[in-house]
C-alpha atoms as a PDB file:
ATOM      1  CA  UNK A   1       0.000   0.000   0.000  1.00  0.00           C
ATOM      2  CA  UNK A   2       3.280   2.242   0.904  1.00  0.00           C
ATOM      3  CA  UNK A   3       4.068   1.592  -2.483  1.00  0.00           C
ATOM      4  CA  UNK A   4       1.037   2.355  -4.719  1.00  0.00           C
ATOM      5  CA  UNK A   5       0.621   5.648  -2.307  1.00  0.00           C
ATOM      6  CA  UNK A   6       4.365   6.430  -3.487  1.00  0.00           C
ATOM      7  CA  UNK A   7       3.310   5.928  -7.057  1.00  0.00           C
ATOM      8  CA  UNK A   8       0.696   8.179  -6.888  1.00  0.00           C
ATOM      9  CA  UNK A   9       2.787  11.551  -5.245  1.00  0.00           C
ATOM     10  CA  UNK A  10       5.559  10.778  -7.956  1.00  0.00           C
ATOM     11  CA  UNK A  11       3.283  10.504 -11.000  1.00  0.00           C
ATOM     12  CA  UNK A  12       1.282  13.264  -9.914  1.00  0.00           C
ATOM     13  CA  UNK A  13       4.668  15.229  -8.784  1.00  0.00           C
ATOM     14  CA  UNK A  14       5.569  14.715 -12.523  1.00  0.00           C
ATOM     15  CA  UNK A  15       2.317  15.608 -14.083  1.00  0.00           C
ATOM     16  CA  UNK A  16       2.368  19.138 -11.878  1.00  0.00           C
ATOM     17  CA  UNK A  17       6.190  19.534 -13.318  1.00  0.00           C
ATOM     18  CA  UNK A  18       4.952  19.104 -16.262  1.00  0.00           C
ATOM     19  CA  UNK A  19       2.117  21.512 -16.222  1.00  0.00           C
ATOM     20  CA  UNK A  20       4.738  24.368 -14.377  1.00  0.00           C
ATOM     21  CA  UNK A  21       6.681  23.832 -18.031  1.00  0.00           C
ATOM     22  CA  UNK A  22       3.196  24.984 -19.581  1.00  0.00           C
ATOM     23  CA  UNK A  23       3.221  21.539 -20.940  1.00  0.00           C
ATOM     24  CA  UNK A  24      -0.301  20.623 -22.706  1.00  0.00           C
ATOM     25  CA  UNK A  25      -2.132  17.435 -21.723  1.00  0.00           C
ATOM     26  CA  UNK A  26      -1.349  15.364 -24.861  1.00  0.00           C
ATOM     27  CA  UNK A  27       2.772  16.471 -24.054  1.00  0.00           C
ATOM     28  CA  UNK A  28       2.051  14.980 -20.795  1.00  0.00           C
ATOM     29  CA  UNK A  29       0.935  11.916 -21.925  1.00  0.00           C
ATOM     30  CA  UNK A  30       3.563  11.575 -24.309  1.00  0.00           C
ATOM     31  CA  UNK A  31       6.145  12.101 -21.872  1.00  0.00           C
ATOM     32  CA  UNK A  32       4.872   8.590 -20.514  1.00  0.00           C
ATOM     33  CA  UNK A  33       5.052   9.953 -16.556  1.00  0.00           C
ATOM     34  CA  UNK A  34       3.977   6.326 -15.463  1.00  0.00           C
ATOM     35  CA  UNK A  35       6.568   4.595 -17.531  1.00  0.00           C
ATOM     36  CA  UNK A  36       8.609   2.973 -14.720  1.00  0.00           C
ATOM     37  CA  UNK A  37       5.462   2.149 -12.624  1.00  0.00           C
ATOM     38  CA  UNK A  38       3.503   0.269 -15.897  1.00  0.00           C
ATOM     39  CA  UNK A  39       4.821  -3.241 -15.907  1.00  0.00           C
ATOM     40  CA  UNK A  40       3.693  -3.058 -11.959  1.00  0.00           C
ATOM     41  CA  UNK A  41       0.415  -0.793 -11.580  1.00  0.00           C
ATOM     42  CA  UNK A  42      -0.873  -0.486 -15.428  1.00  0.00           C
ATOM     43  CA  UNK A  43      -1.447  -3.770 -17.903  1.00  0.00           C
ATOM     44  CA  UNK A  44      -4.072  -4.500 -20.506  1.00  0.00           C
ATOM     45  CA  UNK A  45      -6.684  -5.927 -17.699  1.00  0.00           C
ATOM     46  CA  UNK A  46      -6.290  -2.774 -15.425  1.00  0.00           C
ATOM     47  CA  UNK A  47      -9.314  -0.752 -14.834  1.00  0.00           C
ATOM     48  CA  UNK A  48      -7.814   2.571 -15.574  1.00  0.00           C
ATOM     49  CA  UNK A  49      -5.124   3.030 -18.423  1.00  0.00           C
ATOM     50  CA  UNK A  50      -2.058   4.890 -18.086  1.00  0.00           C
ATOM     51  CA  UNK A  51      -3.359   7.523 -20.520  1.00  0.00           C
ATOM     52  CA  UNK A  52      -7.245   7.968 -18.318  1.00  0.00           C
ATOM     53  CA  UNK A  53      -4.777   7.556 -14.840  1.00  0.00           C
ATOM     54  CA  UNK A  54      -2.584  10.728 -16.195  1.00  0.00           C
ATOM     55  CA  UNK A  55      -5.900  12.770 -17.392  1.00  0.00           C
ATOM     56  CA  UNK A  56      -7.547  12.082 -14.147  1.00  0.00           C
ATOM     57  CA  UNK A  57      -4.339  13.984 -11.935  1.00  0.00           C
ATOM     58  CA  UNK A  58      -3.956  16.485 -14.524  1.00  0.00           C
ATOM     59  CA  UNK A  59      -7.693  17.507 -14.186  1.00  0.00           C
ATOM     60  CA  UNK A  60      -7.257  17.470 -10.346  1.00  0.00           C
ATOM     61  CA  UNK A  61      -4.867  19.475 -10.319  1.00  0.00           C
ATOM     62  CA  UNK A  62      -6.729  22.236 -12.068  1.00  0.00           C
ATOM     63  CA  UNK A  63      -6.254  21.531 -15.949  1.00  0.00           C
ATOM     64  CA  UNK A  64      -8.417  22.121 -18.592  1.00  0.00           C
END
């Protein structure tokens, strides 16, 4: 649990440093901020994608 919490502040930390950059939402995605963590956290029979997972902390944390 330690671990998927730590996931989450890192992603997120590198979503928001993206977004400082003035970095648009497709960039963001491209940058592939959940690379490391996909073998782990993201696979084909996950619930949420890497791509709806990066959307989702972008919006809350205020993007458009």
């Amino acid at each position: 649990a330690v671990e998927y919490r730590d996931m989450i502040a890192i992603v997120r930390d590198r979503v928001q440093d993206g977004m400082k950059k003035g970095r648009t939402l497709p960039q963001i995605k491209a940058a592939r901020p959940t690379l490391d963590y996909d073998p782990r956290y993201i696979t084909k029979d996950s619930f949420v994608k890497a791509d709806a997972f990066i959307e989702a902390i972008y919006k809350s944390l205020g993007g458009k």
